[in-house]
C-alpha atoms as a PDB file:
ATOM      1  CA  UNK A   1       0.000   0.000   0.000  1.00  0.00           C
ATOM      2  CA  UNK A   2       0.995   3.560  -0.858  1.00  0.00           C
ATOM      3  CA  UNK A   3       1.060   6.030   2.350  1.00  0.00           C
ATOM      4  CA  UNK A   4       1.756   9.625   2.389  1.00  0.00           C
ATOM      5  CA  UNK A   5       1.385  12.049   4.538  1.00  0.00           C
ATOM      6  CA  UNK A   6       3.016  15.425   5.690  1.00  0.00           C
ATOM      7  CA  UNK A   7       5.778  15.937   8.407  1.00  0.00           C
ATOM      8  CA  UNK A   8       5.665  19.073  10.657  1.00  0.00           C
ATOM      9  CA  UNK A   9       7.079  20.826  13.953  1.00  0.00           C
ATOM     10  CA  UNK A  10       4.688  21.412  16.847  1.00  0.00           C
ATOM     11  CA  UNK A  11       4.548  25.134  15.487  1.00  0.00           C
ATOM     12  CA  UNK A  12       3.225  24.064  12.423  1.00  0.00           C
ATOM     13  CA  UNK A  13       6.187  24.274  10.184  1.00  0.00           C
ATOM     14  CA  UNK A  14       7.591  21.950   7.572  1.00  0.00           C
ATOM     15  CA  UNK A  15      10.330  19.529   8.235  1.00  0.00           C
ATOM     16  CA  UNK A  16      12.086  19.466   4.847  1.00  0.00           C
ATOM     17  CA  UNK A  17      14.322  16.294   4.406  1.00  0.00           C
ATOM     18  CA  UNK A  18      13.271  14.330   7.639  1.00  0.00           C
ATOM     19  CA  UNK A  19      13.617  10.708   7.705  1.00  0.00           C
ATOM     20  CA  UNK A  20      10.748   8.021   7.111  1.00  0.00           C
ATOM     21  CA  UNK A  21      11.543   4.542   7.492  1.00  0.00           C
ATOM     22  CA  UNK A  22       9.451   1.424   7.262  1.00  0.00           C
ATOM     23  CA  UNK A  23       9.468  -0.712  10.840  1.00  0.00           C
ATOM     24  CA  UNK A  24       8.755  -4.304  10.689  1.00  0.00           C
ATOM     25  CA  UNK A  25       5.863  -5.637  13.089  1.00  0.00           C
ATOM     26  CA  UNK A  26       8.812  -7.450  14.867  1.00  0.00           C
ATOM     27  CA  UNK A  27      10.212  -3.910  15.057  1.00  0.00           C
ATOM     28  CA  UNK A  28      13.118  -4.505  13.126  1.00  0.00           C
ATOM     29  CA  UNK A  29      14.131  -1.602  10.957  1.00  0.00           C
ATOM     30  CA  UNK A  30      14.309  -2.029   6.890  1.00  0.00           C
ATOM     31  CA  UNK A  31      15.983  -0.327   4.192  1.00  0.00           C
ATOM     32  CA  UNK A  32      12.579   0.853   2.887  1.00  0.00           C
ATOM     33  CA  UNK A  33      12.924   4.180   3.354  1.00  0.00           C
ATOM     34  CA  UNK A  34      12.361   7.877   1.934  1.00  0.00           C
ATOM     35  CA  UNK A  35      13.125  11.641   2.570  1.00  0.00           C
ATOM     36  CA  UNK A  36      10.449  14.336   3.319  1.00  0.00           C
ATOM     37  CA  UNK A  37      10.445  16.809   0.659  1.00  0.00           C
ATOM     38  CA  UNK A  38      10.960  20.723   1.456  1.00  0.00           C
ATOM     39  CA  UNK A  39       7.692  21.303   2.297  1.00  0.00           C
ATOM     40  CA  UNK A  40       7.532  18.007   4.338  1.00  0.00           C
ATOM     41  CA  UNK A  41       5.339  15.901   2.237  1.00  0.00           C
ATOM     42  CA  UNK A  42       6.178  12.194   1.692  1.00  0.00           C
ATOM     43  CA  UNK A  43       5.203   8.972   0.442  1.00  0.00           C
ATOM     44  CA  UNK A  44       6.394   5.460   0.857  1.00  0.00           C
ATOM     45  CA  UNK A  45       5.418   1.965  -0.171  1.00  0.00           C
ATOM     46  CA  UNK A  46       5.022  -0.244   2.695  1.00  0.00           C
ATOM     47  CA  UNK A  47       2.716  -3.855   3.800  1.00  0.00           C
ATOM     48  CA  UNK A  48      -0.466  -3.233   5.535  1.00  0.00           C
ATOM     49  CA  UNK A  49       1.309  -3.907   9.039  1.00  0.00           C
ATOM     50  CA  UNK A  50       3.733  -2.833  10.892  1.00  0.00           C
ATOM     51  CA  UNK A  51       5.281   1.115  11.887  1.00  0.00           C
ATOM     52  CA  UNK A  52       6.367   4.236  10.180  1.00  0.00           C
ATOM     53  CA  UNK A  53       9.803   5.647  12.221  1.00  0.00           C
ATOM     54  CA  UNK A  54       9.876   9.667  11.363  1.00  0.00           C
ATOM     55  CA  UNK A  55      13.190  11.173  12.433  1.00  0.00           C
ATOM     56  CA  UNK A  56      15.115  14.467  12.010  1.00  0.00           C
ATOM     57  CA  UNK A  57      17.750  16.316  13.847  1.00  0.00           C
ATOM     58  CA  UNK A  58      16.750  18.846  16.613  1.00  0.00           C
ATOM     59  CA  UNK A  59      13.368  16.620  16.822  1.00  0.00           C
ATOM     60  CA  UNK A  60      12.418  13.474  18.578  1.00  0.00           C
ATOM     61  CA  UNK A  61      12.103  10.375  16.810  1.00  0.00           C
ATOM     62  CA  UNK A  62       8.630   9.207  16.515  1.00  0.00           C
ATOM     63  CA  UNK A  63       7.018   5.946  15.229  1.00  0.00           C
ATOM     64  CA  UNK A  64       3.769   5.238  14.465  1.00  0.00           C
ATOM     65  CA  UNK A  65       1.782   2.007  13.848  1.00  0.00           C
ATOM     66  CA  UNK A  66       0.655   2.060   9.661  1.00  0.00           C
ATOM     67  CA  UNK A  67      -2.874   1.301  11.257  1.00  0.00           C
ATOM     68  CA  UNK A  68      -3.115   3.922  13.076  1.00  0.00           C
ATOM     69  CA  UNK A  69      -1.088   6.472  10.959  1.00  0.00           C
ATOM     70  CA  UNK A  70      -2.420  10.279  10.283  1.00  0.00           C
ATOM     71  CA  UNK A  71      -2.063  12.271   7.474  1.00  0.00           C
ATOM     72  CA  UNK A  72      -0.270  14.795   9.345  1.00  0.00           C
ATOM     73  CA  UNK A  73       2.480  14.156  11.926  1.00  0.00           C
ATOM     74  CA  UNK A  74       4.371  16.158  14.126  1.00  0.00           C
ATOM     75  CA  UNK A  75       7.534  15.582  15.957  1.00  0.00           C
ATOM     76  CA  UNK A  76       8.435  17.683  18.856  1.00  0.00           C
ATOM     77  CA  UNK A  77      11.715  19.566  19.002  1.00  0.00           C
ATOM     78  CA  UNK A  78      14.598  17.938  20.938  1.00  0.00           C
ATOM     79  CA  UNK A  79      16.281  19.036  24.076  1.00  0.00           C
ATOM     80  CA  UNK A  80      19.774  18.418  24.976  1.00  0.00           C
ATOM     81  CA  UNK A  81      21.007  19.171  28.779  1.00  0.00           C
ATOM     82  CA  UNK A  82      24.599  20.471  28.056  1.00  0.00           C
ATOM     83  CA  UNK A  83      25.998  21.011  31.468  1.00  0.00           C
ATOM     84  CA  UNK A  84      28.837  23.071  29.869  1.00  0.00           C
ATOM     85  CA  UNK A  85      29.774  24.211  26.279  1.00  0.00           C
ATOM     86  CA  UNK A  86      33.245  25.990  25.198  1.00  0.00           C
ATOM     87  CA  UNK A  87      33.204  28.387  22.185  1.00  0.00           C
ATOM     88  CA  UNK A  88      36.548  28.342  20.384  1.00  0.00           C
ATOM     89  CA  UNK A  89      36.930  30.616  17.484  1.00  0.00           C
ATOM     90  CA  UNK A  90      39.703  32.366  15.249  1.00  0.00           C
ATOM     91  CA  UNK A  91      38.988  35.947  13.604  1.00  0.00           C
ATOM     92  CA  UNK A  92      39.567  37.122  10.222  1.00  0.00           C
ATOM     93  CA  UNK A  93      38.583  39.872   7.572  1.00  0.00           C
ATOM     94  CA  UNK A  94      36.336  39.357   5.408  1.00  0.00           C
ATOM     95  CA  UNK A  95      36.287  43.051   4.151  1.00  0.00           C
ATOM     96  CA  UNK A  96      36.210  46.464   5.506  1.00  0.00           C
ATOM     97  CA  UNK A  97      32.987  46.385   6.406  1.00  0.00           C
ATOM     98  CA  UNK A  98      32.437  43.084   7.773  1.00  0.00           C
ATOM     99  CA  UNK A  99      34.543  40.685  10.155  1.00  0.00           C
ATOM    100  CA  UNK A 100      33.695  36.802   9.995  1.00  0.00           C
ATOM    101  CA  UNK A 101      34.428  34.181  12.708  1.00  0.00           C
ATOM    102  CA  UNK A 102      34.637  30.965  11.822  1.00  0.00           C
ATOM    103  CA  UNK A 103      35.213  27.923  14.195  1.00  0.00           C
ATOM    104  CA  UNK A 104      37.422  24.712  14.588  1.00  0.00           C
ATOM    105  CA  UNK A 105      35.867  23.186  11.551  1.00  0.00           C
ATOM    106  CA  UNK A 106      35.481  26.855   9.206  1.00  0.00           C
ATOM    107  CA  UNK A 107      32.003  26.866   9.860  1.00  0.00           C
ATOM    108  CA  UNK A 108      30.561  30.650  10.232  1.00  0.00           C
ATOM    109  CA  UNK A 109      29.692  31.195  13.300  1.00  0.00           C
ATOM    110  CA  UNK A 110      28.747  35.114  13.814  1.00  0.00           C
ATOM    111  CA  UNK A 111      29.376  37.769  11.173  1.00  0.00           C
ATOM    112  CA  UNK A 112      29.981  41.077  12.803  1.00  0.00           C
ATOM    113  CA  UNK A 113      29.436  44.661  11.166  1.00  0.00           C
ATOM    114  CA  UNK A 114      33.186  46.437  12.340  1.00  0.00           C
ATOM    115  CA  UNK A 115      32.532  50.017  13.942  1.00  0.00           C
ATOM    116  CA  UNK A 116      34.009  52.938  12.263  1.00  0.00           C
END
Protein backbone atom coordinates (compact mmCIF):
# COMPACT_ATOMS: atom_id res chain seq x y z
CA UNK A 1 0.00 0.00 0.00
CA UNK A 2 1.00 3.56 -0.86
CA UNK A 3 1.06 6.03 2.35
CA UNK A 4 1.76 9.62 2.39
CA UNK A 5 1.39 12.05 4.54
CA UNK A 6 3.02 15.42 5.69
CA UNK A 7 5.78 15.94 8.41
CA UNK A 8 5.66 19.07 10.66
CA UNK A 9 7.08 20.83 13.95
CA UNK A 10 4.69 21.41 16.85
CA UNK A 11 4.55 25.13 15.49
CA UNK A 12 3.22 24.06 12.42
CA UNK A 13 6.19 24.27 10.18
CA UNK A 14 7.59 21.95 7.57
CA UNK A 15 10.33 19.53 8.24
CA UNK A 16 12.09 19.47 4.85
CA UNK A 17 14.32 16.29 4.41
CA UNK A 18 13.27 14.33 7.64
CA UNK A 19 13.62 10.71 7.70
CA UNK A 20 10.75 8.02 7.11
CA UNK A 21 11.54 4.54 7.49
CA UNK A 22 9.45 1.42 7.26
CA UNK A 23 9.47 -0.71 10.84
CA UNK A 24 8.76 -4.30 10.69
CA UNK A 25 5.86 -5.64 13.09
CA UNK A 26 8.81 -7.45 14.87
CA UNK A 27 10.21 -3.91 15.06
CA UNK A 28 13.12 -4.51 13.13
CA UNK A 29 14.13 -1.60 10.96
CA UNK A 30 14.31 -2.03 6.89
CA UNK A 31 15.98 -0.33 4.19
CA UNK A 32 12.58 0.85 2.89
CA UNK A 33 12.92 4.18 3.35
CA UNK A 34 12.36 7.88 1.93
CA UNK A 35 13.13 11.64 2.57
CA UNK A 36 10.45 14.34 3.32
CA UNK A 37 10.44 16.81 0.66
CA UNK A 38 10.96 20.72 1.46
CA UNK A 39 7.69 21.30 2.30
CA UNK A 40 7.53 18.01 4.34
CA UNK A 41 5.34 15.90 2.24
CA UNK A 42 6.18 12.19 1.69
CA UNK A 43 5.20 8.97 0.44
CA UNK A 44 6.39 5.46 0.86
CA UNK A 45 5.42 1.97 -0.17
CA UNK A 46 5.02 -0.24 2.69
CA UNK A 47 2.72 -3.85 3.80
CA UNK A 48 -0.47 -3.23 5.54
CA UNK A 49 1.31 -3.91 9.04
CA UNK A 50 3.73 -2.83 10.89
CA UNK A 51 5.28 1.11 11.89
CA UNK A 52 6.37 4.24 10.18
CA UNK A 53 9.80 5.65 12.22
CA UNK A 54 9.88 9.67 11.36
CA UNK A 55 13.19 11.17 12.43
CA UNK A 56 15.12 14.47 12.01
CA UNK A 57 17.75 16.32 13.85
CA UNK A 58 16.75 18.85 16.61
CA UNK A 59 13.37 16.62 16.82
CA UNK A 60 12.42 13.47 18.58
CA UNK A 61 12.10 10.37 16.81
CA UNK A 62 8.63 9.21 16.51
CA UNK A 63 7.02 5.95 15.23
CA UNK A 64 3.77 5.24 14.46
CA UNK A 65 1.78 2.01 13.85
CA UNK A 66 0.66 2.06 9.66
CA UNK A 67 -2.87 1.30 11.26
CA UNK A 68 -3.11 3.92 13.08
CA UNK A 69 -1.09 6.47 10.96
CA UNK A 70 -2.42 10.28 10.28
CA UNK A 71 -2.06 12.27 7.47
CA UNK A 72 -0.27 14.79 9.35
CA UNK A 73 2.48 14.16 11.93
CA UNK A 74 4.37 16.16 14.13
CA UNK A 75 7.53 15.58 15.96
CA UNK A 76 8.43 17.68 18.86
CA UNK A 77 11.71 19.57 19.00
CA UNK A 78 14.60 17.94 20.94
CA UNK A 79 16.28 19.04 24.08
CA UNK A 80 19.77 18.42 24.98
CA UNK A 81 21.01 19.17 28.78
CA UNK A 82 24.60 20.47 28.06
CA UNK A 83 26.00 21.01 31.47
CA UNK A 84 28.84 23.07 29.87
CA UNK A 85 29.77 24.21 26.28
CA UNK A 86 33.25 25.99 25.20
CA UNK A 87 33.20 28.39 22.18
CA UNK A 88 36.55 28.34 20.38
CA UNK A 89 36.93 30.62 17.48
CA UNK A 90 39.70 32.37 15.25
CA UNK A 91 38.99 35.95 13.60
CA UNK A 92 39.57 37.12 10.22
CA UNK A 93 38.58 39.87 7.57
CA UNK A 94 36.34 39.36 5.41
CA UNK A 95 36.29 43.05 4.15
CA UNK A 96 36.21 46.46 5.51
CA UNK A 97 32.99 46.38 6.41
CA UNK A 98 32.44 43.08 7.77
CA UNK A 99 34.54 40.69 10.15
CA UNK A 100 33.69 36.80 10.00
CA UNK A 101 34.43 34.18 12.71
CA UNK A 102 34.64 30.96 11.82
CA UNK A 103 35.21 27.92 14.19
CA UNK A 104 37.42 24.71 14.59
CA UNK A 105 35.87 23.19 11.55
CA UNK A 106 35.48 26.86 9.21
CA UNK A 107 32.00 26.87 9.86
CA UNK A 108 30.56 30.65 10.23
CA UNK A 109 29.69 31.19 13.30
CA UNK A 110 28.75 35.11 13.81
CA UNK A 111 29.38 37.77 11.17
CA UNK A 112 29.98 41.08 12.80
CA UNK A 113 29.44 44.66 11.17
CA UNK A 114 33.19 46.44 12.34
CA UNK A 115 32.53 50.02 13.94
CA UNK A 116 34.01 52.94 12.26
Amino acid sequence: MKLTGKLYTTKGDPIPFANVVYIRPDGQSTNNGTMTNDLGKWELDVPANGSIKFSHIGSVTRTIPIASMPFIVTLDPATYNIPEAEVVATKSKLSNKWLIYTGLLGLVLILVKKRK
